[in-house]
PDB file of N, CA and C in Angstrom:
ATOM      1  N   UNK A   1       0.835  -1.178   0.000  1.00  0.00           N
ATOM      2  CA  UNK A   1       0.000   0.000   0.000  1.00  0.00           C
ATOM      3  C   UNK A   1       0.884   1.247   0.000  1.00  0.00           C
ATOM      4  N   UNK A   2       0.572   2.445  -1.320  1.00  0.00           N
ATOM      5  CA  UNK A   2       1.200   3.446  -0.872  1.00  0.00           C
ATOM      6  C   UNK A   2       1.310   4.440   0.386  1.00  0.00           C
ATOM      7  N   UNK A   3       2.301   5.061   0.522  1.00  0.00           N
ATOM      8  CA  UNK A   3       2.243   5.818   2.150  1.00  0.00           C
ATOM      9  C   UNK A   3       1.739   7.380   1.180  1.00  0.00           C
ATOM     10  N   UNK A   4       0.394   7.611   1.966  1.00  0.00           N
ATOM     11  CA  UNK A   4      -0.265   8.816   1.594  1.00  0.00           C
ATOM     12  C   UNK A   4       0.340   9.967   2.139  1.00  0.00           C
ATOM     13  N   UNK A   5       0.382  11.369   1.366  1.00  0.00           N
ATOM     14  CA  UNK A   5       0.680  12.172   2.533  1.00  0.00           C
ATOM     15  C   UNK A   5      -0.196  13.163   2.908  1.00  0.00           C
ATOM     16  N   UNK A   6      -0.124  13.780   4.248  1.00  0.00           N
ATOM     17  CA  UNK A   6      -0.913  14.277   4.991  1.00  0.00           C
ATOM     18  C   UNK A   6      -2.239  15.001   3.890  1.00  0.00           C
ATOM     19  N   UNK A   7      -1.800  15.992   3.001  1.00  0.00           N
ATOM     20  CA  UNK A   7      -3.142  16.464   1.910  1.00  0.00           C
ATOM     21  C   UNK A   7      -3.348  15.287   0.857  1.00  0.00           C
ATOM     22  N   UNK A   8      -3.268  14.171   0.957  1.00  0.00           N
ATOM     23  CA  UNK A   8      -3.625  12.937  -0.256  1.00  0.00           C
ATOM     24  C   UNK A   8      -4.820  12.426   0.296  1.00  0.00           C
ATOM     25  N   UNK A   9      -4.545  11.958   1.961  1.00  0.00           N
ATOM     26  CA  UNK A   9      -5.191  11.665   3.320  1.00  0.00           C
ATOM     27  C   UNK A   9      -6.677  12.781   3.382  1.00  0.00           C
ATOM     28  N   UNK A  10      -6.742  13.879   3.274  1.00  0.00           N
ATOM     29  CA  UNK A  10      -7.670  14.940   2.974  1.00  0.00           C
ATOM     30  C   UNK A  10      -8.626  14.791   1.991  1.00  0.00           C
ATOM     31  N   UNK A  11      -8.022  14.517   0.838  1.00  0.00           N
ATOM     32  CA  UNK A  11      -8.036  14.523  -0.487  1.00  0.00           C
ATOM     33  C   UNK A  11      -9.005  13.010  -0.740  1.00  0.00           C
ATOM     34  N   UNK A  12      -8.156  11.661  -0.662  1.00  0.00           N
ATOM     35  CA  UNK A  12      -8.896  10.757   0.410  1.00  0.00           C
ATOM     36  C   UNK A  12     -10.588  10.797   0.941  1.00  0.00           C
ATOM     37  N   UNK A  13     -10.173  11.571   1.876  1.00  0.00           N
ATOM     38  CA  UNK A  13     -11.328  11.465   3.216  1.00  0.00           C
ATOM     39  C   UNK A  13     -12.649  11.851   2.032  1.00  0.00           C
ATOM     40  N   UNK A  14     -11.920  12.895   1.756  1.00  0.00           N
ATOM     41  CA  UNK A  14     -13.843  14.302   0.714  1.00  0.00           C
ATOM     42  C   UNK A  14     -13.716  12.980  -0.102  1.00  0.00           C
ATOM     43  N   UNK A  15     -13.132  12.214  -0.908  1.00  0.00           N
ATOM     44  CA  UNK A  15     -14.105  11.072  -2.185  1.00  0.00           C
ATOM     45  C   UNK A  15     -14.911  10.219  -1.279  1.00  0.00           C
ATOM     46  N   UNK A  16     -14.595   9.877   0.271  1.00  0.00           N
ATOM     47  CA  UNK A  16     -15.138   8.387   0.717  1.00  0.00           C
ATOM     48  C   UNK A  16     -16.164   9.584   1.152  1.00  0.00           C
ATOM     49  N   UNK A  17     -16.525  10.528   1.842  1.00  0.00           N
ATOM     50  CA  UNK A  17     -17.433  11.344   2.120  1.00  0.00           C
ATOM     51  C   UNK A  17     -18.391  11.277   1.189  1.00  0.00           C
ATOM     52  N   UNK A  18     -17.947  12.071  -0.079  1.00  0.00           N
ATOM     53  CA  UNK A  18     -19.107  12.246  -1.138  1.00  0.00           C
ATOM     54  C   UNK A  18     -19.594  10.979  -2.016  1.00  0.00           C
ATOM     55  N   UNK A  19     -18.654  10.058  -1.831  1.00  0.00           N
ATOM     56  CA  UNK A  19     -19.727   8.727  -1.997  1.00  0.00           C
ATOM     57  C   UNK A  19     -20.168   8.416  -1.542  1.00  0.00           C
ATOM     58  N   UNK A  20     -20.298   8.577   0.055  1.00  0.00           N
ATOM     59  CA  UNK A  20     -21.347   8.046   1.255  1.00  0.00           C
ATOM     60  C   UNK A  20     -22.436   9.115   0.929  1.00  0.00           C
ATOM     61  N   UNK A  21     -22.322  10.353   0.921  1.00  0.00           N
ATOM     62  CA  UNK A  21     -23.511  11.169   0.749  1.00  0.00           C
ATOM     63  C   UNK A  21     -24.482  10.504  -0.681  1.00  0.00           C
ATOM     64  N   UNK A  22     -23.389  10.005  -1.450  1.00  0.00           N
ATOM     65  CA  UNK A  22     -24.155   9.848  -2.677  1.00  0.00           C
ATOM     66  C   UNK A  22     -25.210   8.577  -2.333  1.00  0.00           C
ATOM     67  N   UNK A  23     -24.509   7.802  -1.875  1.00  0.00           N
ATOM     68  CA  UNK A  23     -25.342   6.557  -1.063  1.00  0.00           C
ATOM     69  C   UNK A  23     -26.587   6.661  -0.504  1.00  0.00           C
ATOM     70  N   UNK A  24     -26.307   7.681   0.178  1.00  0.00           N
ATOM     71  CA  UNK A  24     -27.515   8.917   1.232  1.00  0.00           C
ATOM     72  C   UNK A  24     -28.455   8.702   0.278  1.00  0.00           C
ATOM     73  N   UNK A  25     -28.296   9.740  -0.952  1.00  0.00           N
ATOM     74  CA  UNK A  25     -29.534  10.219  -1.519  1.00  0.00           C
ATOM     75  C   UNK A  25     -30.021   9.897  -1.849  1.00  0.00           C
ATOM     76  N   UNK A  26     -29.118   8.074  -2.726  1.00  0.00           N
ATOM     77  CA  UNK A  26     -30.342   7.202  -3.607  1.00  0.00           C
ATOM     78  C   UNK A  26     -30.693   5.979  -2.631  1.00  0.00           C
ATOM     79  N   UNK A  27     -30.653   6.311  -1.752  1.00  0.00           N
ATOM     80  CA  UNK A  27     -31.539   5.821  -0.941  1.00  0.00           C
ATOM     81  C   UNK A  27     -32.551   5.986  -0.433  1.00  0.00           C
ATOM     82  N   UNK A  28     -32.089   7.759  -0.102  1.00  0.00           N
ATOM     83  CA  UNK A  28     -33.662   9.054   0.291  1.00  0.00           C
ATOM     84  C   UNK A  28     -34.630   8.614  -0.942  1.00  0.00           C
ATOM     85  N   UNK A  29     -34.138   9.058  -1.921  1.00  0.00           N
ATOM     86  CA  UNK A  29     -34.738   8.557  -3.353  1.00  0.00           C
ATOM     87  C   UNK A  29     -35.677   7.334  -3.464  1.00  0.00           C
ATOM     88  N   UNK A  30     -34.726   6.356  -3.307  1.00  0.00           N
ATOM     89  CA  UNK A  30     -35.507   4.835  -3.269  1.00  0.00           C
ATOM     90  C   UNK A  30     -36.739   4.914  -2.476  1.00  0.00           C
ATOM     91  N   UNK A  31     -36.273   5.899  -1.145  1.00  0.00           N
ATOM     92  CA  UNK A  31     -37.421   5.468   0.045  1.00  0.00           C
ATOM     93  C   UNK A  31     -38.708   6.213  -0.790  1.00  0.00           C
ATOM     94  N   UNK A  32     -38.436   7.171  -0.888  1.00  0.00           N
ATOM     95  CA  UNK A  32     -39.733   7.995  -1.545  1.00  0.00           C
ATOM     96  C   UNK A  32     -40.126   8.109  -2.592  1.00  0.00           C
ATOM     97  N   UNK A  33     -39.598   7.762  -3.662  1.00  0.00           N
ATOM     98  CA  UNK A  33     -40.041   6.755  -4.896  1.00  0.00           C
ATOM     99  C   UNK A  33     -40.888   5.661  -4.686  1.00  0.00           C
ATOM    100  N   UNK A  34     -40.494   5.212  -3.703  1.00  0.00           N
ATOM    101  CA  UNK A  34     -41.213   3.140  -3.649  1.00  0.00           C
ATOM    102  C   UNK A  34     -42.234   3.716  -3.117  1.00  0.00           C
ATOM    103  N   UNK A  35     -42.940   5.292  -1.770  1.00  0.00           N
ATOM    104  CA  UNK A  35     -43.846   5.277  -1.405  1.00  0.00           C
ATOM    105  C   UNK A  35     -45.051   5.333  -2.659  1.00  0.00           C
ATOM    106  N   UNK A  36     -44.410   6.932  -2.783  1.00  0.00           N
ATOM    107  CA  UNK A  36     -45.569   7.577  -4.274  1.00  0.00           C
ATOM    108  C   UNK A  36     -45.633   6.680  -4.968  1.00  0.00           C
ATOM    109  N   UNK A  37     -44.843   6.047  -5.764  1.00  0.00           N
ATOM    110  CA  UNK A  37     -45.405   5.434  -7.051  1.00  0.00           C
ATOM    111  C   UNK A  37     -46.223   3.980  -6.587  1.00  0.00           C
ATOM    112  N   UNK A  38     -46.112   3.573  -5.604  1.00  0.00           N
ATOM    113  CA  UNK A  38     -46.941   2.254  -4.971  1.00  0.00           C
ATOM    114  C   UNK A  38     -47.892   2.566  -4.102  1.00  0.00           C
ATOM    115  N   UNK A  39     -48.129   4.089  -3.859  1.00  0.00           N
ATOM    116  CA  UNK A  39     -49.104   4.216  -2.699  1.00  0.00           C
ATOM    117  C   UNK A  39     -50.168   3.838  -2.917  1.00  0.00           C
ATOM    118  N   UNK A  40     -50.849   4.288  -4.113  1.00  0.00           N
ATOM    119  CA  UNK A  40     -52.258   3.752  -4.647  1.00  0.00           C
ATOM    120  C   UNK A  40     -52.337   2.499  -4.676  1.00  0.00           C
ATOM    121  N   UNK A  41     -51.433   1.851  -4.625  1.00  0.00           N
ATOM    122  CA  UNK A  41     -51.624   0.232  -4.809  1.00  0.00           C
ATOM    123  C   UNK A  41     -52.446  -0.935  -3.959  1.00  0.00           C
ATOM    124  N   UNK A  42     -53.101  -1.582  -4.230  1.00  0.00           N
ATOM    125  CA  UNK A  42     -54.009  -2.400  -3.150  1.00  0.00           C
ATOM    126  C   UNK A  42     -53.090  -4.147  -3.193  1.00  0.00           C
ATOM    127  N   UNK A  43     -52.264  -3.853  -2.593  1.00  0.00           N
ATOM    128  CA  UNK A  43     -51.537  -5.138  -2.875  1.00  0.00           C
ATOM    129  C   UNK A  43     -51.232  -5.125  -1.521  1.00  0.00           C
ATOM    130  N   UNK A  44     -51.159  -6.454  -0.783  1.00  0.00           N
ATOM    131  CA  UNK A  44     -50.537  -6.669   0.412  1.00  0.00           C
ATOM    132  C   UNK A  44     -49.484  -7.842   0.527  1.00  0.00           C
ATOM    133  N   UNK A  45     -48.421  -7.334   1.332  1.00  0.00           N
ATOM    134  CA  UNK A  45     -47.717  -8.647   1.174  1.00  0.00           C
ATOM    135  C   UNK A  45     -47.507  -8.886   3.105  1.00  0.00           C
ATOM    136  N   UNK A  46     -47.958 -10.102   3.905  1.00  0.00           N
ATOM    137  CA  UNK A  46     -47.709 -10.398   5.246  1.00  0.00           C
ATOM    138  C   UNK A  46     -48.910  -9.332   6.176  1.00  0.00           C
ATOM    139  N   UNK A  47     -49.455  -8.876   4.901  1.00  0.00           N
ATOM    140  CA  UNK A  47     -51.514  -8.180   5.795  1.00  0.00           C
ATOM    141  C   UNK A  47     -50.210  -6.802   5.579  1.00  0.00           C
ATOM    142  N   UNK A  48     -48.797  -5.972   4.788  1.00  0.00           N
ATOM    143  CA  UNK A  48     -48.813  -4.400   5.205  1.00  0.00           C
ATOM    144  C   UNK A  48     -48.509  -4.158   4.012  1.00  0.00           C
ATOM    145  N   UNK A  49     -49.036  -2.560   3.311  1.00  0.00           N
ATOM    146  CA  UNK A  49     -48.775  -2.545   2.105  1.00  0.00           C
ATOM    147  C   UNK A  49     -47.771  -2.831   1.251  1.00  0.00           C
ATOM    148  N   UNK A  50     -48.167  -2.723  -0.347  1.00  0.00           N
ATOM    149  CA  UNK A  50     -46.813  -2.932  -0.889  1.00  0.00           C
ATOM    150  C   UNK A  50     -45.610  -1.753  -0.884  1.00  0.00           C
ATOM    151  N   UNK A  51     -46.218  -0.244  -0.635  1.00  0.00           N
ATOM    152  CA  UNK A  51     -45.729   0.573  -0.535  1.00  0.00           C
ATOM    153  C   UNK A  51     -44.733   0.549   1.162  1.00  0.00           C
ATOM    154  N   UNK A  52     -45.079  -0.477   2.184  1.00  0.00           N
ATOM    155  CA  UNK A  52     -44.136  -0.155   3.050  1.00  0.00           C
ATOM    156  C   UNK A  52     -43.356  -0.982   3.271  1.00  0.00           C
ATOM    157  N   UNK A  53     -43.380  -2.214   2.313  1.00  0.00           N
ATOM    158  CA  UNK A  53     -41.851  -3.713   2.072  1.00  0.00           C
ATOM    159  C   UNK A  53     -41.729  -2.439   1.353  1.00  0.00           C
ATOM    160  N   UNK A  54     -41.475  -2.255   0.267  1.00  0.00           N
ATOM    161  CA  UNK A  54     -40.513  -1.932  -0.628  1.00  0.00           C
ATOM    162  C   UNK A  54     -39.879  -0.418  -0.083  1.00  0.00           C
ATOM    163  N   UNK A  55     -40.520   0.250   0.560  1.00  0.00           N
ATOM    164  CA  UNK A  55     -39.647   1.076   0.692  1.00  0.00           C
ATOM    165  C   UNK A  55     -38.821   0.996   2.164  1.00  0.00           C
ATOM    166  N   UNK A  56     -39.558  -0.203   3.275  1.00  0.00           N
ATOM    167  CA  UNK A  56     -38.535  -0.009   4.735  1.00  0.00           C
ATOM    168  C   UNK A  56     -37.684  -1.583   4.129  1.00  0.00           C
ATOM    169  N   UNK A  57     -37.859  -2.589   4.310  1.00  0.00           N
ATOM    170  CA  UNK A  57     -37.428  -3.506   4.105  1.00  0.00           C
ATOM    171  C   UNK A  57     -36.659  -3.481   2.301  1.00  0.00           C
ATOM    172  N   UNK A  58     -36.927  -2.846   1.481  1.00  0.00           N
ATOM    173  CA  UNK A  58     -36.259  -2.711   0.505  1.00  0.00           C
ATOM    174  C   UNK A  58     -34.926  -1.689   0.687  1.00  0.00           C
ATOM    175  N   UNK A  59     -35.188  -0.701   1.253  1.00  0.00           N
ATOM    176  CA  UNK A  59     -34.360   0.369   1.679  1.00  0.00           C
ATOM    177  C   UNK A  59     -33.406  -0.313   2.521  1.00  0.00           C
ATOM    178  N   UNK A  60     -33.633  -1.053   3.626  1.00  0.00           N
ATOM    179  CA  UNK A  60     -32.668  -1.702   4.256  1.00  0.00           C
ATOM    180  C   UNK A  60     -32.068  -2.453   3.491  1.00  0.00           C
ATOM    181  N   UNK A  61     -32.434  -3.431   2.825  1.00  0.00           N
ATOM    182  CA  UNK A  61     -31.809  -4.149   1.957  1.00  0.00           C
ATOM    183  C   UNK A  61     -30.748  -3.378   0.664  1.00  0.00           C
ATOM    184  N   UNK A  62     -31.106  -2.398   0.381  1.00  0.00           N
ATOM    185  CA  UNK A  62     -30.506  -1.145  -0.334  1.00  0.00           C
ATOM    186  C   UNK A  62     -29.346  -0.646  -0.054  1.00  0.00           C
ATOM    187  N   UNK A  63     -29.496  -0.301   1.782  1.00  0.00           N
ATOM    188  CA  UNK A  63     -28.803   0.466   2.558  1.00  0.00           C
ATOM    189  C   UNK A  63     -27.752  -0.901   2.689  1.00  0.00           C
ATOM    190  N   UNK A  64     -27.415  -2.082   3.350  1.00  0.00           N
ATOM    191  CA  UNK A  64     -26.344  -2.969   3.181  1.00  0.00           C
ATOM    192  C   UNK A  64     -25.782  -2.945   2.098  1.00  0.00           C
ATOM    193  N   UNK A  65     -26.573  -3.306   1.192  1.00  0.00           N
ATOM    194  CA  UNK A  65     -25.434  -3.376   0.063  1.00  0.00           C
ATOM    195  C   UNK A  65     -24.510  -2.132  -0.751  1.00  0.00           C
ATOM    196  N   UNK A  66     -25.298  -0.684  -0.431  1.00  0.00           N
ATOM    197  CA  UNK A  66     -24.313   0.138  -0.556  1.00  0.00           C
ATOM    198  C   UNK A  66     -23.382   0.282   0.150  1.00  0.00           C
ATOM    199  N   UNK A  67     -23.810  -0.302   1.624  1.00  0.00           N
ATOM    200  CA  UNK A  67     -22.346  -0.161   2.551  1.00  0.00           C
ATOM    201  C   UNK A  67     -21.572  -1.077   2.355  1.00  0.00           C
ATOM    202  N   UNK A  68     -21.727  -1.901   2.004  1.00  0.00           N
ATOM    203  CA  UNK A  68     -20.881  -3.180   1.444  1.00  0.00           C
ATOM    204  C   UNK A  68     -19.773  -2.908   0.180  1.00  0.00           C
ATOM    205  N   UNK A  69     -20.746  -1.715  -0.592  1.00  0.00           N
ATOM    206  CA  UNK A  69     -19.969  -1.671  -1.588  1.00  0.00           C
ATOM    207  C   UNK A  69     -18.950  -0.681  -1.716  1.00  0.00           C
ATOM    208  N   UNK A  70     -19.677   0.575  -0.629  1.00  0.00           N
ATOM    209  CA  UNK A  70     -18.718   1.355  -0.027  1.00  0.00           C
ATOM    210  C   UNK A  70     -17.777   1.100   0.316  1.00  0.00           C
ATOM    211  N   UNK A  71     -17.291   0.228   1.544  1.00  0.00           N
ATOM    212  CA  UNK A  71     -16.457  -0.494   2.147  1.00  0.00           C
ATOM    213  C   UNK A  71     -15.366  -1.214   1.136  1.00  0.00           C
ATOM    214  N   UNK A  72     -16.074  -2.004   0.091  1.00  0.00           N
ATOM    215  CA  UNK A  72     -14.992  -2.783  -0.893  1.00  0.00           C
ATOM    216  C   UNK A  72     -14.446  -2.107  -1.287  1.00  0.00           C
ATOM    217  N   UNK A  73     -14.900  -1.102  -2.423  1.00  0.00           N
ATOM    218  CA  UNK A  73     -14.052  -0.031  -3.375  1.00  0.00           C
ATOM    219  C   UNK A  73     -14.320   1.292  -3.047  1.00  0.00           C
ATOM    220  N   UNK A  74     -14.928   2.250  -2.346  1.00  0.00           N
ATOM    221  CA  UNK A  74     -14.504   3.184  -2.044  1.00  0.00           C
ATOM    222  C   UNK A  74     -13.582   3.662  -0.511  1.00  0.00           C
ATOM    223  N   UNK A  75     -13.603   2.575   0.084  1.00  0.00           N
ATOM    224  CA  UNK A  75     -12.923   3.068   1.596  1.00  0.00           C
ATOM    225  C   UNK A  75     -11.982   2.613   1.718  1.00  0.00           C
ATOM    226  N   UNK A  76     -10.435   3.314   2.195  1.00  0.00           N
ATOM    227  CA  UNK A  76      -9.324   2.433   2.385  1.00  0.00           C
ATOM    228  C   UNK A  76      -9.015   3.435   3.857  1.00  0.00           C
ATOM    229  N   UNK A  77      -8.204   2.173   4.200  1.00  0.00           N
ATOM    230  CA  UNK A  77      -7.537   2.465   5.851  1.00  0.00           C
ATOM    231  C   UNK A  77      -6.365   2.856   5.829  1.00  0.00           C
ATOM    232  N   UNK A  78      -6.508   3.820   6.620  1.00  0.00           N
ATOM    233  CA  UNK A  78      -5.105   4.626   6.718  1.00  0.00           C
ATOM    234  C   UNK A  78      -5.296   5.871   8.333  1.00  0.00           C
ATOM    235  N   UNK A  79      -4.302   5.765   8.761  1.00  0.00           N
ATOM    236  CA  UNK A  79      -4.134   6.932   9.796  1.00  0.00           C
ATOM    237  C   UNK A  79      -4.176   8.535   9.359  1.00  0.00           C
ATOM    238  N   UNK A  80      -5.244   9.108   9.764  1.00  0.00           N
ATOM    239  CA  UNK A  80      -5.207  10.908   9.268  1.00  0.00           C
ATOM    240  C   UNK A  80      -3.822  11.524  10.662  1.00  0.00           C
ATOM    241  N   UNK A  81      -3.200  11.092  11.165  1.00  0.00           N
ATOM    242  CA  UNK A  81      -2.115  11.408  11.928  1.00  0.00           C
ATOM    243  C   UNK A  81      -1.113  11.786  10.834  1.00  0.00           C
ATOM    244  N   UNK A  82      -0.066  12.826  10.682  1.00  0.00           N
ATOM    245  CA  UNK A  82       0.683  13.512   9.910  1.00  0.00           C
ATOM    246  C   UNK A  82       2.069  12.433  10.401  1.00  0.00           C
ATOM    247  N   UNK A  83       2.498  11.164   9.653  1.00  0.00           N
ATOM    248  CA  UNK A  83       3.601  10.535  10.190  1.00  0.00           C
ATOM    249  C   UNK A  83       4.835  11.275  10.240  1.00  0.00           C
ATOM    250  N   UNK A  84       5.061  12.467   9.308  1.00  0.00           N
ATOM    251  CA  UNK A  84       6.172  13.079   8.995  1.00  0.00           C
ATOM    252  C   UNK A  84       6.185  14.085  10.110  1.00  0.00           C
ATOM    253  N   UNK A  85       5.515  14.636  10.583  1.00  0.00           N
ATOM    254  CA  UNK A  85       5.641  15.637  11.725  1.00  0.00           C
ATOM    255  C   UNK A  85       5.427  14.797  13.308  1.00  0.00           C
ATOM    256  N   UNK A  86       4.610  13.811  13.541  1.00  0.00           N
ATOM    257  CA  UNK A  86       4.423  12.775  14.621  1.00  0.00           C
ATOM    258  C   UNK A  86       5.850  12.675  15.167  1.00  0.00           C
ATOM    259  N   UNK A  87       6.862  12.041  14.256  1.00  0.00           N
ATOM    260  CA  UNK A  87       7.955  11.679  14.536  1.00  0.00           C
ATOM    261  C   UNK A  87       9.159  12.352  14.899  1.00  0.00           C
ATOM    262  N   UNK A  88       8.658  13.424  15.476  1.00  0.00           N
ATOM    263  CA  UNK A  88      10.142  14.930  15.754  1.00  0.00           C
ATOM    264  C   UNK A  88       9.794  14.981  17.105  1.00  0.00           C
TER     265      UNK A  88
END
């Protein structure tokens, strides 16, 4: 693994940030998409609408696997501690 330096580490942090936000939204999205467009719907699945699986239990299911995917390819480990100045 390369040794980052202290502004790479910064630089870093804002991409894993703004892909988590991005995560955020199409999820906000998902949730309130699956309500409106299924609200009218007379479908039940376990006696509760179809509008509230798909958007709590779909959303959760949503929400893992973006963190999952977050975790694989957008997040790497590293110390935000400045090693070059730590060491004086």
């Amino acid at each position: 693994m390369k040794k980052l330096t202290y502004q790479e580490k910064f630089i870093r942090t804002d991409k894993e940030a703004r892909a988590t936000f991005i995560l955020s939204l199409v999820i906000f999205v998902f949730f309130f998409v699956s309500i409106f467009v299924f609200m009218d719907e007379n479908v039940f699945i376990l006696g509760m609408p179809l509008w509230f699986v798909l958007s709590c239990l779909g959303g959760y299911l949503l929400s893992v696997a973006g963190v999952v995917i977050l975790v694989r390819f957008f997040m790497q480990d590293f110390s935000l501690d400045d090693e070059e100045h730590s060491r004086e």
